[in-house]
PDB file of N, CA and C in Angstrom:
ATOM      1  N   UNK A   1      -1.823  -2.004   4.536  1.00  0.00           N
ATOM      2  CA  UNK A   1      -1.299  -0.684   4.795  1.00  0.00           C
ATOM      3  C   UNK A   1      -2.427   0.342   4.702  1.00  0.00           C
ATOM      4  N   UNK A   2      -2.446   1.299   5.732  1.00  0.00           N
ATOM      5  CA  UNK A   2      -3.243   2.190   5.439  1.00  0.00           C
ATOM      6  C   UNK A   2      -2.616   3.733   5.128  1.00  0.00           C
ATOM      7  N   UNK A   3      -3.005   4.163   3.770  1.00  0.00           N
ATOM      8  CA  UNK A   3      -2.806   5.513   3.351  1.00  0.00           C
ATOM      9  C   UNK A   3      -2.635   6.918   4.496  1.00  0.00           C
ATOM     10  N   UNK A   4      -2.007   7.220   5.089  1.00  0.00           N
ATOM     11  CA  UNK A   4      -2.376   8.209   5.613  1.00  0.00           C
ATOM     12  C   UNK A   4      -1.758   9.784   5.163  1.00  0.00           C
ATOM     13  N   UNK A   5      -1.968   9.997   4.259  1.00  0.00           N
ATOM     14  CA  UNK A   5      -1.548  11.191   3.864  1.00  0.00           C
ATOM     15  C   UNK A   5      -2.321  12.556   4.232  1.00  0.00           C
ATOM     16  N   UNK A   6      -3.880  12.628   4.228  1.00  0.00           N
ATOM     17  CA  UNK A   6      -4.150  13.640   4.576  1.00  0.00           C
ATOM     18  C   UNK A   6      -3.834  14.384   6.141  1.00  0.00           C
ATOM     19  N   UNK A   7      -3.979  13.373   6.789  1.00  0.00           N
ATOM     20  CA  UNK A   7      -3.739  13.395   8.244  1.00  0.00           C
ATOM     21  C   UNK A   7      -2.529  14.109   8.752  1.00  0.00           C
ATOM     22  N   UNK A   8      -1.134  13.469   8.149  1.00  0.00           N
ATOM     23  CA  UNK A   8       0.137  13.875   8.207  1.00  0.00           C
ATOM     24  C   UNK A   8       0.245  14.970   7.530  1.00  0.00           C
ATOM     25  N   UNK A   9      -0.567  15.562   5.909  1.00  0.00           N
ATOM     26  CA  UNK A   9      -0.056  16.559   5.779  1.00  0.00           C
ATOM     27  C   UNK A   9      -1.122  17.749   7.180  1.00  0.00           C
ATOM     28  N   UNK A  10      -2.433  17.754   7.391  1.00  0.00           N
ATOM     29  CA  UNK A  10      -2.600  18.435   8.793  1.00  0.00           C
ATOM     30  C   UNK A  10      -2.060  18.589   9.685  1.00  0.00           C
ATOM     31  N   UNK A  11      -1.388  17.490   9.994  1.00  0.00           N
ATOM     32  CA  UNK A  11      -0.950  17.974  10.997  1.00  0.00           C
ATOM     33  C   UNK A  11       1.145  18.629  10.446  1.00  0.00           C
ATOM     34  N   UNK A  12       1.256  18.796   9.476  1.00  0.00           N
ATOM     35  CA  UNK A  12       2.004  19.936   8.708  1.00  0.00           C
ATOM     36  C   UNK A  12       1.499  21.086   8.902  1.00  0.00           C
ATOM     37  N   UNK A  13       0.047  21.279   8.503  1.00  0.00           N
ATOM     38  CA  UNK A  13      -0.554  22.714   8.046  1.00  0.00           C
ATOM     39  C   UNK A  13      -0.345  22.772   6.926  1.00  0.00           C
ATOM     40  N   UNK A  14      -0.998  21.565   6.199  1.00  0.00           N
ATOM     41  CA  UNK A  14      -1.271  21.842   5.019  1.00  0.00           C
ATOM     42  C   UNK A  14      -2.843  21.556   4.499  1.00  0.00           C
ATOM     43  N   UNK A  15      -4.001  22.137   4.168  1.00  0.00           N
ATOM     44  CA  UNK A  15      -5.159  21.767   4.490  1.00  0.00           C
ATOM     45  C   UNK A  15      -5.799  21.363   2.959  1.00  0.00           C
ATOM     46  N   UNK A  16      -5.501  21.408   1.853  1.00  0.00           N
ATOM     47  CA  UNK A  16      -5.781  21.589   1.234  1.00  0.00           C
ATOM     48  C   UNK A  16      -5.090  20.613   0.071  1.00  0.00           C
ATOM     49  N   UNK A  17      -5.649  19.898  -0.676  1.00  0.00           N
ATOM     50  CA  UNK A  17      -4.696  19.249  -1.761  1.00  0.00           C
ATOM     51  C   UNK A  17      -3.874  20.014  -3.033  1.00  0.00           C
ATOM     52  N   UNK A  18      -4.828  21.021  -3.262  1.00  0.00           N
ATOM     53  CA  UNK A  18      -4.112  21.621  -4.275  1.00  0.00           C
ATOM     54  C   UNK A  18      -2.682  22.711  -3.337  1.00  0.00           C
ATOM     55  N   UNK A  19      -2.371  22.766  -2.062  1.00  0.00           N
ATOM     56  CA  UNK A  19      -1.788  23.433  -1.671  1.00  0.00           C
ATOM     57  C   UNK A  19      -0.326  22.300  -1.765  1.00  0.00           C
ATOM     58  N   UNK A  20      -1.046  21.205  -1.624  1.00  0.00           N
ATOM     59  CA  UNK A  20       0.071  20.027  -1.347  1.00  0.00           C
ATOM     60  C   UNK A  20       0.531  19.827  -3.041  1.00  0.00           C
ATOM     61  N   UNK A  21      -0.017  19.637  -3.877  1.00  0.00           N
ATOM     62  CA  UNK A  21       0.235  19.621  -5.662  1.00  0.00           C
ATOM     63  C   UNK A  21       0.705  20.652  -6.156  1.00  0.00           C
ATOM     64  N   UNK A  22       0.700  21.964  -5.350  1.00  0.00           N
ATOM     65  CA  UNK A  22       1.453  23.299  -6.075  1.00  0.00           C
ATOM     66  C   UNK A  22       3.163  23.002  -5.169  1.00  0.00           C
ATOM     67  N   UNK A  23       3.851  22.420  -3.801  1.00  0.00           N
ATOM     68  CA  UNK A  23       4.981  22.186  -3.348  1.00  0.00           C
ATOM     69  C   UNK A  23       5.386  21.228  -3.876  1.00  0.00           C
ATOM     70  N   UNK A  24       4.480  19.801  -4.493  1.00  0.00           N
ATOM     71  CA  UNK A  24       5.384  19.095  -5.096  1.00  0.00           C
ATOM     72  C   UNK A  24       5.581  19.318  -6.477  1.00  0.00           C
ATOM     73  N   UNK A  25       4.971  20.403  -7.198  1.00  0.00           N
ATOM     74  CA  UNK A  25       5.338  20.569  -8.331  1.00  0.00           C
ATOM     75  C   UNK A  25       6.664  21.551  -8.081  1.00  0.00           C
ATOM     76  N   UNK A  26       7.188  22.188  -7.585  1.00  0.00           N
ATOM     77  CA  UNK A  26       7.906  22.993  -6.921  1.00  0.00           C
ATOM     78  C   UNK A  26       9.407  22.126  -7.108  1.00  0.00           C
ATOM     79  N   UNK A  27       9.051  21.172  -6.534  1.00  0.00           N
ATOM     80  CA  UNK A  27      10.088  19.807  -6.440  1.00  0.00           C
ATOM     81  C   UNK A  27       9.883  19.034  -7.125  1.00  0.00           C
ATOM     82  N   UNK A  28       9.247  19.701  -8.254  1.00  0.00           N
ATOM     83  CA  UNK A  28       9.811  18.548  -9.799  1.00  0.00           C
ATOM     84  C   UNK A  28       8.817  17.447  -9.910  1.00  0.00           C
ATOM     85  N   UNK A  29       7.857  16.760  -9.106  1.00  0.00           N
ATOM     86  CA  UNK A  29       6.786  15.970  -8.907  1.00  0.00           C
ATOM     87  C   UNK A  29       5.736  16.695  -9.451  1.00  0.00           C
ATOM     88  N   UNK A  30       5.325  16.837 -10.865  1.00  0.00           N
ATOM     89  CA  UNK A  30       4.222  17.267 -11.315  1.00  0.00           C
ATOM     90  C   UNK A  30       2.651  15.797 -11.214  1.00  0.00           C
ATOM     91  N   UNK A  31       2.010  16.262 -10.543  1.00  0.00           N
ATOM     92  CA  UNK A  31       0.926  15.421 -10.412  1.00  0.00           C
ATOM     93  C   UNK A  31      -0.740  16.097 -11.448  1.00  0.00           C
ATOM     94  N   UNK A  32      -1.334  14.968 -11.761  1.00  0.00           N
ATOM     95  CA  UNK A  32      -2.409  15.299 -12.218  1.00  0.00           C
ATOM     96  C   UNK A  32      -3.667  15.566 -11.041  1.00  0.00           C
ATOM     97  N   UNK A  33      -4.365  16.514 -11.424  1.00  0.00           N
ATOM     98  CA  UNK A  33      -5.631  16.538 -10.760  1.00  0.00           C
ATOM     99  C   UNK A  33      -6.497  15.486  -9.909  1.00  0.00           C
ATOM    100  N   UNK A  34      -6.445  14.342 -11.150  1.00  0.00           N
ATOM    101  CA  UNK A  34      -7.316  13.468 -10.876  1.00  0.00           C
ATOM    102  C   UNK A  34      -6.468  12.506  -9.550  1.00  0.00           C
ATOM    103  N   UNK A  35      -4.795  12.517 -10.412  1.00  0.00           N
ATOM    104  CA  UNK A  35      -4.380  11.610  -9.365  1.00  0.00           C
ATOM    105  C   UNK A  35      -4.043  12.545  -7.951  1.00  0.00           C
ATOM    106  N   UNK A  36      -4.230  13.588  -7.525  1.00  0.00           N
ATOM    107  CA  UNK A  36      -3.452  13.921  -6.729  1.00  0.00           C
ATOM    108  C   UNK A  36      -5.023  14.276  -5.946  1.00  0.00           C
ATOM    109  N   UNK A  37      -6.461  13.780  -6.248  1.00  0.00           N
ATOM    110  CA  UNK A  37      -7.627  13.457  -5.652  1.00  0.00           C
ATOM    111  C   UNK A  37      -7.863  12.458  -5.044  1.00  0.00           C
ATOM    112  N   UNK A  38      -7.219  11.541  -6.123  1.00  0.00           N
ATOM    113  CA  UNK A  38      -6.510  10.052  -5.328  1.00  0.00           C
ATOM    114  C   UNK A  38      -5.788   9.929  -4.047  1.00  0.00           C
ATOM    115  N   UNK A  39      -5.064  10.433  -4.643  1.00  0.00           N
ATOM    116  CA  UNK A  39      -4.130  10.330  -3.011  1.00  0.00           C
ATOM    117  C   UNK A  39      -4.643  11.171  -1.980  1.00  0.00           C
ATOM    118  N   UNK A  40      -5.262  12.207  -2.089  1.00  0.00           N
ATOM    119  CA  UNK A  40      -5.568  13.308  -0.803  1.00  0.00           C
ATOM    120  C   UNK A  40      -6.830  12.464  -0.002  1.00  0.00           C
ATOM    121  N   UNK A  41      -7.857  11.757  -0.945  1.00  0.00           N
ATOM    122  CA  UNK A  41      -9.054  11.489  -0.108  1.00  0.00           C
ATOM    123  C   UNK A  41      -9.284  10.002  -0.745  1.00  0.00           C
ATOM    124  N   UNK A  42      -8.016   9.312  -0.870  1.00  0.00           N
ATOM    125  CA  UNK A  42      -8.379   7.763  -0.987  1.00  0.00           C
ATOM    126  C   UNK A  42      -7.145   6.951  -0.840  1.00  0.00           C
ATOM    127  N   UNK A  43      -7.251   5.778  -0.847  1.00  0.00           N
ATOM    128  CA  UNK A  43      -6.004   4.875  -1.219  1.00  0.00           C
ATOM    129  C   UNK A  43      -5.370   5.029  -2.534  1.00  0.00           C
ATOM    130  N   UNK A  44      -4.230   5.309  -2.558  1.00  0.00           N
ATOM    131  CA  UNK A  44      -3.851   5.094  -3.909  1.00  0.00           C
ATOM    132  C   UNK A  44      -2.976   3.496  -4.374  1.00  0.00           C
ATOM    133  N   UNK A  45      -3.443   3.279  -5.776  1.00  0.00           N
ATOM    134  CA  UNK A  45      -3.144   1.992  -6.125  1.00  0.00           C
ATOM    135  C   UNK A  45      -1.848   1.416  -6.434  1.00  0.00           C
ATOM    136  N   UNK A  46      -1.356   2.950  -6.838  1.00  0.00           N
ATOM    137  CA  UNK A  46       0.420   2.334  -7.101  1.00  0.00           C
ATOM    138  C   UNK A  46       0.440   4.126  -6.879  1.00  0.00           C
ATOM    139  N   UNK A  47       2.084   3.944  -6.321  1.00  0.00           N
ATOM    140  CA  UNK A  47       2.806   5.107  -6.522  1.00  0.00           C
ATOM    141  C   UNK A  47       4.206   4.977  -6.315  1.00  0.00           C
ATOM    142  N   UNK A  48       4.691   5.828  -7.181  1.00  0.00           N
ATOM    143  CA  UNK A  48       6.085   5.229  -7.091  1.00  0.00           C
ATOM    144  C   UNK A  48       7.021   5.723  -5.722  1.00  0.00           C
ATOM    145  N   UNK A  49       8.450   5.028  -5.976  1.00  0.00           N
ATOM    146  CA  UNK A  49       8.811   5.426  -4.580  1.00  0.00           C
ATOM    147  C   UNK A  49       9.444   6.448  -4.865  1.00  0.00           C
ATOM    148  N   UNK A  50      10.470   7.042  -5.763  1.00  0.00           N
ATOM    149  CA  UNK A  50      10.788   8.311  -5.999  1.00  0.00           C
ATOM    150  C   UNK A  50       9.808   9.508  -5.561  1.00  0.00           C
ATOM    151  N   UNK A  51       8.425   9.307  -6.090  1.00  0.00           N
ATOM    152  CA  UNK A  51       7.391  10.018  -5.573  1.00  0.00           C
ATOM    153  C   UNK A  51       7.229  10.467  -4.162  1.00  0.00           C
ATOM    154  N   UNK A  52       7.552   9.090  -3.842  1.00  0.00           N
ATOM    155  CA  UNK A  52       6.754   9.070  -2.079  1.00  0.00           C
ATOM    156  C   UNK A  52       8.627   9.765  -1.773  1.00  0.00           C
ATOM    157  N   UNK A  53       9.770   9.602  -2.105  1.00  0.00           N
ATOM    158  CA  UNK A  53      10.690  10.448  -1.304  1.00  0.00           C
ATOM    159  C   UNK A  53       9.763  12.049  -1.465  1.00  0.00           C
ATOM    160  N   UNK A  54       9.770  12.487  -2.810  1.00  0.00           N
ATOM    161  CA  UNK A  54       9.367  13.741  -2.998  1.00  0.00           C
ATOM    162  C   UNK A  54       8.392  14.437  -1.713  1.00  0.00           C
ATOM    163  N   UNK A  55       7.274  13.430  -1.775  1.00  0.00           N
ATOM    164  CA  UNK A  55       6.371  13.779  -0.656  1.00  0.00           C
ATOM    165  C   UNK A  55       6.962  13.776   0.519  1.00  0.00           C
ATOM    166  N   UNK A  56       7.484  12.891   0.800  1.00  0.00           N
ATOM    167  CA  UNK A  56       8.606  12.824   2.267  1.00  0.00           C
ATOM    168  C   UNK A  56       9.163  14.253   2.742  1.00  0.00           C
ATOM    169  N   UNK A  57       9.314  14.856   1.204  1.00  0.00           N
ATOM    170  CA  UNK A  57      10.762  16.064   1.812  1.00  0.00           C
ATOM    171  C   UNK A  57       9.769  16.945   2.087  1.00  0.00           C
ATOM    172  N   UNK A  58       8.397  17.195   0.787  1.00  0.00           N
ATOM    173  CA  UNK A  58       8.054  18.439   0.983  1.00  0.00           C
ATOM    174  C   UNK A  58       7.186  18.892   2.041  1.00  0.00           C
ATOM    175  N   UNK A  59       7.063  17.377   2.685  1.00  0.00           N
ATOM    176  CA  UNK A  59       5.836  17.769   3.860  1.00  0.00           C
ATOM    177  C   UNK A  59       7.299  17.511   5.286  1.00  0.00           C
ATOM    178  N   UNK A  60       8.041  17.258   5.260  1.00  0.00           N
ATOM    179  CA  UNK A  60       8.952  16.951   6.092  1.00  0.00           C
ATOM    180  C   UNK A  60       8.775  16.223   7.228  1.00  0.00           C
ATOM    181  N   UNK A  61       8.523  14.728   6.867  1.00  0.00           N
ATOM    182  CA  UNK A  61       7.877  13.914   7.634  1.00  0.00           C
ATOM    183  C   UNK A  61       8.575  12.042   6.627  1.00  0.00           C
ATOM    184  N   UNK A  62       8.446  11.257   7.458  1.00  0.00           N
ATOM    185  CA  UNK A  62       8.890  10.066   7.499  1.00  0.00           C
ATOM    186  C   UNK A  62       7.671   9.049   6.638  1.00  0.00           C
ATOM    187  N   UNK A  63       8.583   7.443   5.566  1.00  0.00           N
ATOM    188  CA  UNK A  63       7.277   7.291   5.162  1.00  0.00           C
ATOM    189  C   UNK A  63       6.767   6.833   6.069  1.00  0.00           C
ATOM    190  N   UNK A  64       6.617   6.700   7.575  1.00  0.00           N
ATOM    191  CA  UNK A  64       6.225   5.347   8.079  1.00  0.00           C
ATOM    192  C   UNK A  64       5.068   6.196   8.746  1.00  0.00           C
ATOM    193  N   UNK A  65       4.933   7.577   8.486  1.00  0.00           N
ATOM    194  CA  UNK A  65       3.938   8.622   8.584  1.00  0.00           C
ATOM    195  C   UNK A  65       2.856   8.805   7.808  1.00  0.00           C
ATOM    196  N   UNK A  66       3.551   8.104   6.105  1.00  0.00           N
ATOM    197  CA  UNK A  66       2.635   8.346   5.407  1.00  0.00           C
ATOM    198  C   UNK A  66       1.732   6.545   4.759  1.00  0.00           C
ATOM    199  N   UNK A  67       2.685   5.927   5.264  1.00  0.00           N
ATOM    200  CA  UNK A  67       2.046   3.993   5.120  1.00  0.00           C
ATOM    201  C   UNK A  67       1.921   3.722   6.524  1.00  0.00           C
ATOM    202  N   UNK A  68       0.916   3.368   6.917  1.00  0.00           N
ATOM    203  CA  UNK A  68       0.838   2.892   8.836  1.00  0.00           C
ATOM    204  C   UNK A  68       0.207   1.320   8.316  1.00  0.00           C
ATOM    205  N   UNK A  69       0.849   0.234   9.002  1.00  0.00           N
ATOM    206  CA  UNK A  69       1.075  -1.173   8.707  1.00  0.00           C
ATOM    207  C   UNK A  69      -0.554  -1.671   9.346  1.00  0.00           C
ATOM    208  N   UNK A  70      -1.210  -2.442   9.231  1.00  0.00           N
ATOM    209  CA  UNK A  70      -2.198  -2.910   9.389  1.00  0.00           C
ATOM    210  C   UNK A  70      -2.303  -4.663   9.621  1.00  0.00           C
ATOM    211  N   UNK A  71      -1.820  -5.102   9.632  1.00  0.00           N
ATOM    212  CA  UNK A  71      -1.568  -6.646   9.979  1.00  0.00           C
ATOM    213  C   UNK A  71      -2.348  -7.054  10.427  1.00  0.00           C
ATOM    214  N   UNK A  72      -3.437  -6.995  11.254  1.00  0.00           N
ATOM    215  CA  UNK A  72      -4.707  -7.477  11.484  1.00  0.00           C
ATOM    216  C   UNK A  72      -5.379  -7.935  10.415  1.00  0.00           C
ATOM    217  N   UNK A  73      -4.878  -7.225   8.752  1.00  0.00           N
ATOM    218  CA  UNK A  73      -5.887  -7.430   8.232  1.00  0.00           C
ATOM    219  C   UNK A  73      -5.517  -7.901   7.364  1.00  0.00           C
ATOM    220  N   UNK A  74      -4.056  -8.854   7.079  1.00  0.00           N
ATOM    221  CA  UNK A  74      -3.732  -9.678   6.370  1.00  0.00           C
ATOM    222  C   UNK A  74      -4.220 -11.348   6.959  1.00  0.00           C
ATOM    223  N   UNK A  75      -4.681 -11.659   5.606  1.00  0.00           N
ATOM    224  CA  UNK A  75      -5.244 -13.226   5.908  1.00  0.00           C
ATOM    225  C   UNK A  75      -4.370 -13.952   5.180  1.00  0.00           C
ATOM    226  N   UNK A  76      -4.016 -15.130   5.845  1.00  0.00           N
ATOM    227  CA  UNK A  76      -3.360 -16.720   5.290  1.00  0.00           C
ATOM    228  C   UNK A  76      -4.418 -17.141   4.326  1.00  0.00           C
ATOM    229  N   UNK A  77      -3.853 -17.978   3.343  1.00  0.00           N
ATOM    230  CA  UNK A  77      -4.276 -19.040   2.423  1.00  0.00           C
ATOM    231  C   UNK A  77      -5.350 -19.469   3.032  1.00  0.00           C
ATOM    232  N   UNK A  78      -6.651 -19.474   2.456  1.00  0.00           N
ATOM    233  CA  UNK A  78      -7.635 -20.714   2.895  1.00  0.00           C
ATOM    234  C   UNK A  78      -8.122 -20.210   3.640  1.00  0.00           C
ATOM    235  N   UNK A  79      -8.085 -19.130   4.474  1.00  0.00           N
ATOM    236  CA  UNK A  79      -8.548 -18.623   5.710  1.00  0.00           C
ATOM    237  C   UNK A  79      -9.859 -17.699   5.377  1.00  0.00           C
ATOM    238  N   UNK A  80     -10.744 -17.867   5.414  1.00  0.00           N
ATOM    239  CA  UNK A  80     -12.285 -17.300   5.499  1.00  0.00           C
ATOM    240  C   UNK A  80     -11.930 -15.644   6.349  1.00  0.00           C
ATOM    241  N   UNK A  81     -12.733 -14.690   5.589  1.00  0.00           N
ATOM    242  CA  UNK A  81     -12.386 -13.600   5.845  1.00  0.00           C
ATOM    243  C   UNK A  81     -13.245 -13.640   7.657  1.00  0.00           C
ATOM    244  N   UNK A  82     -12.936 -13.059   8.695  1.00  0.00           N
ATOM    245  CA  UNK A  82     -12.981 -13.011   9.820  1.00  0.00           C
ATOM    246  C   UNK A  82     -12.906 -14.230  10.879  1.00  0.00           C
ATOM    247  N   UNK A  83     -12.299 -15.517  10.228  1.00  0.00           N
ATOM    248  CA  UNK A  83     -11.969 -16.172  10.816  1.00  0.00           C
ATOM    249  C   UNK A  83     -10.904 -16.360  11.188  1.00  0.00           C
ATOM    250  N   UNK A  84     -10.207 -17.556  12.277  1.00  0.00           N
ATOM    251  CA  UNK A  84      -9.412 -17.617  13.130  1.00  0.00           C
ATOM    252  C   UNK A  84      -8.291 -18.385  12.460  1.00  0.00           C
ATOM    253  N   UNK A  85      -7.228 -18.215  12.440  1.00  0.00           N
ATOM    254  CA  UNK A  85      -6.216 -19.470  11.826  1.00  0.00           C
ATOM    255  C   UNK A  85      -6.530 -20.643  12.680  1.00  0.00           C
ATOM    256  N   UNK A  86      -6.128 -21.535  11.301  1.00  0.00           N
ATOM    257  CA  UNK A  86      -6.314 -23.164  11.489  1.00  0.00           C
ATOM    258  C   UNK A  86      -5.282 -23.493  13.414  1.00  0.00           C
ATOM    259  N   UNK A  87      -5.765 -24.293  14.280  1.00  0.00           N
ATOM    260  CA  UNK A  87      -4.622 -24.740  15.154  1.00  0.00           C
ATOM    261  C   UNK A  87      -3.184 -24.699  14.825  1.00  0.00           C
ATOM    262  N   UNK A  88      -2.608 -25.077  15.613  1.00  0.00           N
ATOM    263  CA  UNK A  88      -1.367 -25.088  15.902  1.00  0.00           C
ATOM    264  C   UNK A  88      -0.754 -26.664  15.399  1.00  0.00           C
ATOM    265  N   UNK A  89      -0.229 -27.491  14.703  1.00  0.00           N
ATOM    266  CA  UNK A  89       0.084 -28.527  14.879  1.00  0.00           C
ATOM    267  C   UNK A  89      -1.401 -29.120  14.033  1.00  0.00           C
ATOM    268  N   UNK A  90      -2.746 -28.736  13.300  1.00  0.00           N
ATOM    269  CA  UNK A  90      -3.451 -29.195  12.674  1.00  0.00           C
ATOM    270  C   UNK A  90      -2.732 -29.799  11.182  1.00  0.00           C
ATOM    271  N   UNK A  91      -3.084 -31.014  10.937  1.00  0.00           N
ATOM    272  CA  UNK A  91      -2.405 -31.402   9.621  1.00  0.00           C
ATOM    273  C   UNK A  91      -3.645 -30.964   8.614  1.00  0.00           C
ATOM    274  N   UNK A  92      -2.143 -30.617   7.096  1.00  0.00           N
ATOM    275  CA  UNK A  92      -2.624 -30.029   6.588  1.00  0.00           C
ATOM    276  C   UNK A  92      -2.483 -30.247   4.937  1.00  0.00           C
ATOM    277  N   UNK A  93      -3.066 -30.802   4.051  1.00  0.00           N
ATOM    278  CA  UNK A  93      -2.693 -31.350   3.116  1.00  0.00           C
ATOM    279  C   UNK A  93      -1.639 -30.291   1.936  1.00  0.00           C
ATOM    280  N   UNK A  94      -0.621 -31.281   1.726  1.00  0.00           N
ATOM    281  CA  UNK A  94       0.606 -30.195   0.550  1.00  0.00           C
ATOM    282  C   UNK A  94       0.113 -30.117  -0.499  1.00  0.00           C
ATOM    283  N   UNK A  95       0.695 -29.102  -0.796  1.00  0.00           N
ATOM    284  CA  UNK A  95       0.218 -28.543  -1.870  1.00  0.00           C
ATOM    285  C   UNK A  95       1.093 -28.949  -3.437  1.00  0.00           C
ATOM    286  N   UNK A  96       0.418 -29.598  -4.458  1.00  0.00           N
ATOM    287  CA  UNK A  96       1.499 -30.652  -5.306  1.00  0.00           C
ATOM    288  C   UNK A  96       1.013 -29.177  -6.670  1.00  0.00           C
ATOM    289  N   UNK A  97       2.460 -28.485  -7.355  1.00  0.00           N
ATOM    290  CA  UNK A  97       1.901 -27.968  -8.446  1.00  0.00           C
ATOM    291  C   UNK A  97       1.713 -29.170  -9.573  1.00  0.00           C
ATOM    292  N   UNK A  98       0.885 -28.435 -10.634  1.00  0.00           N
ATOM    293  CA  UNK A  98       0.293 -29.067 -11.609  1.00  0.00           C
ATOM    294  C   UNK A  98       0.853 -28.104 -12.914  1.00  0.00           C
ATOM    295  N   UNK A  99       0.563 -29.125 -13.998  1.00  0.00           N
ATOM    296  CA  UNK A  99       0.521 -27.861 -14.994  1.00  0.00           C
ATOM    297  C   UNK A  99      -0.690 -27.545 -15.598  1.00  0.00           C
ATOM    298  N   UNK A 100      -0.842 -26.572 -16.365  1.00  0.00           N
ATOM    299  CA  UNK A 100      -2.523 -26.724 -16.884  1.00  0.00           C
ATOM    300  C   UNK A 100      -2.631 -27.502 -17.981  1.00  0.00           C
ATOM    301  N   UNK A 101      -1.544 -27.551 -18.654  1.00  0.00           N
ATOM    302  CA  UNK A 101      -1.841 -28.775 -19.919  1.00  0.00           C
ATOM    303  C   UNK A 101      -1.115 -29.798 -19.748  1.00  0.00           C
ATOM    304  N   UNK A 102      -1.701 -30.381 -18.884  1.00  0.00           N
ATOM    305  CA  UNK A 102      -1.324 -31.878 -18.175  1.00  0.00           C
ATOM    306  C   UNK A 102      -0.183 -32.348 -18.378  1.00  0.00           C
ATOM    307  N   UNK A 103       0.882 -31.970 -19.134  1.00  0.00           N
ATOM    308  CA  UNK A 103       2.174 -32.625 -18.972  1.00  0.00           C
ATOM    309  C   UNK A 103       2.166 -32.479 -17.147  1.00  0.00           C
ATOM    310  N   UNK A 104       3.407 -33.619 -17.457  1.00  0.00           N
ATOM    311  CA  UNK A 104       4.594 -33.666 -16.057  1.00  0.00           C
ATOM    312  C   UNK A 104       5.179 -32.267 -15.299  1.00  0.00           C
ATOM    313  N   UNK A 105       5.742 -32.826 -14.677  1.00  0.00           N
ATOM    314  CA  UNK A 105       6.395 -31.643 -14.015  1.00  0.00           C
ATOM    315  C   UNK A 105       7.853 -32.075 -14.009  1.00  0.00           C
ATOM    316  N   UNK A 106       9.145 -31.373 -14.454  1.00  0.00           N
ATOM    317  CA  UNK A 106      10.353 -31.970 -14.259  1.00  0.00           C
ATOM    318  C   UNK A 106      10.720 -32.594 -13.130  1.00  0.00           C
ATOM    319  N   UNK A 107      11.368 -33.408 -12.788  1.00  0.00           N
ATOM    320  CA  UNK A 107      11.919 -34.728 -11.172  1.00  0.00           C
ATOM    321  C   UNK A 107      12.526 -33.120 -10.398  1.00  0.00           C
ATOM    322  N   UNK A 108      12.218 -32.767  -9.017  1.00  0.00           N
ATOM    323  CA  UNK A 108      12.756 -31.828  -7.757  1.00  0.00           C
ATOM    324  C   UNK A 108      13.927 -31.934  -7.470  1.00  0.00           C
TER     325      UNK A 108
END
């Protein structure tokens, strides 16, 4: 997923982060400095979703405005970063769990 919050709030007319942290405090979303630096000019690592409605209303915009999906850049198991998935129909050895302190595993 890519963050796009500054973008969407511009094209609001909102230019500024602290302009965007003084409306959601407005609406009860008090943010810190540091985190609300986070979010204006980076990815942020967690945020909650109550939050992200808040942001939703006060910029009046959709989340799918403010998360844009990226799927190109999810990789499968095993898969070497810029490489190609395995064939189609390539066999492929299963995967048996273990435990770490060697007992058994209960009968499936």
């Amino acid at each position: 997923m890519r963050w796009n919050l500054r973008l969407t709030a511009a094209n609001k007319g909102i230019w500024k982060a602290s302009e965007l942290q003084r409306s959601l405090a407005e609406h009860g979303l008090v943010i810190s400095a540091g985190k609300m630096s986070g979010l204006w000019s980076g990815q942020p690592v967690s945020l909650k979703l109550e939050d992200l409605d808040v942001i939703c209303v006060v910029m009046g915009c959709e989340i799918g405005d403010l998360l844009v999906p990226e799927p190109d850049k999810v990789r499968r198991p095993g898969e070497a970063s810029g490489q190609q998935a395995a064939a189609v129909g390539a066999p492929t050895s299963a995967v048996v769990p273990r435990r770490r302190d060697g007992r058994s595993l209960p009968p499936q």
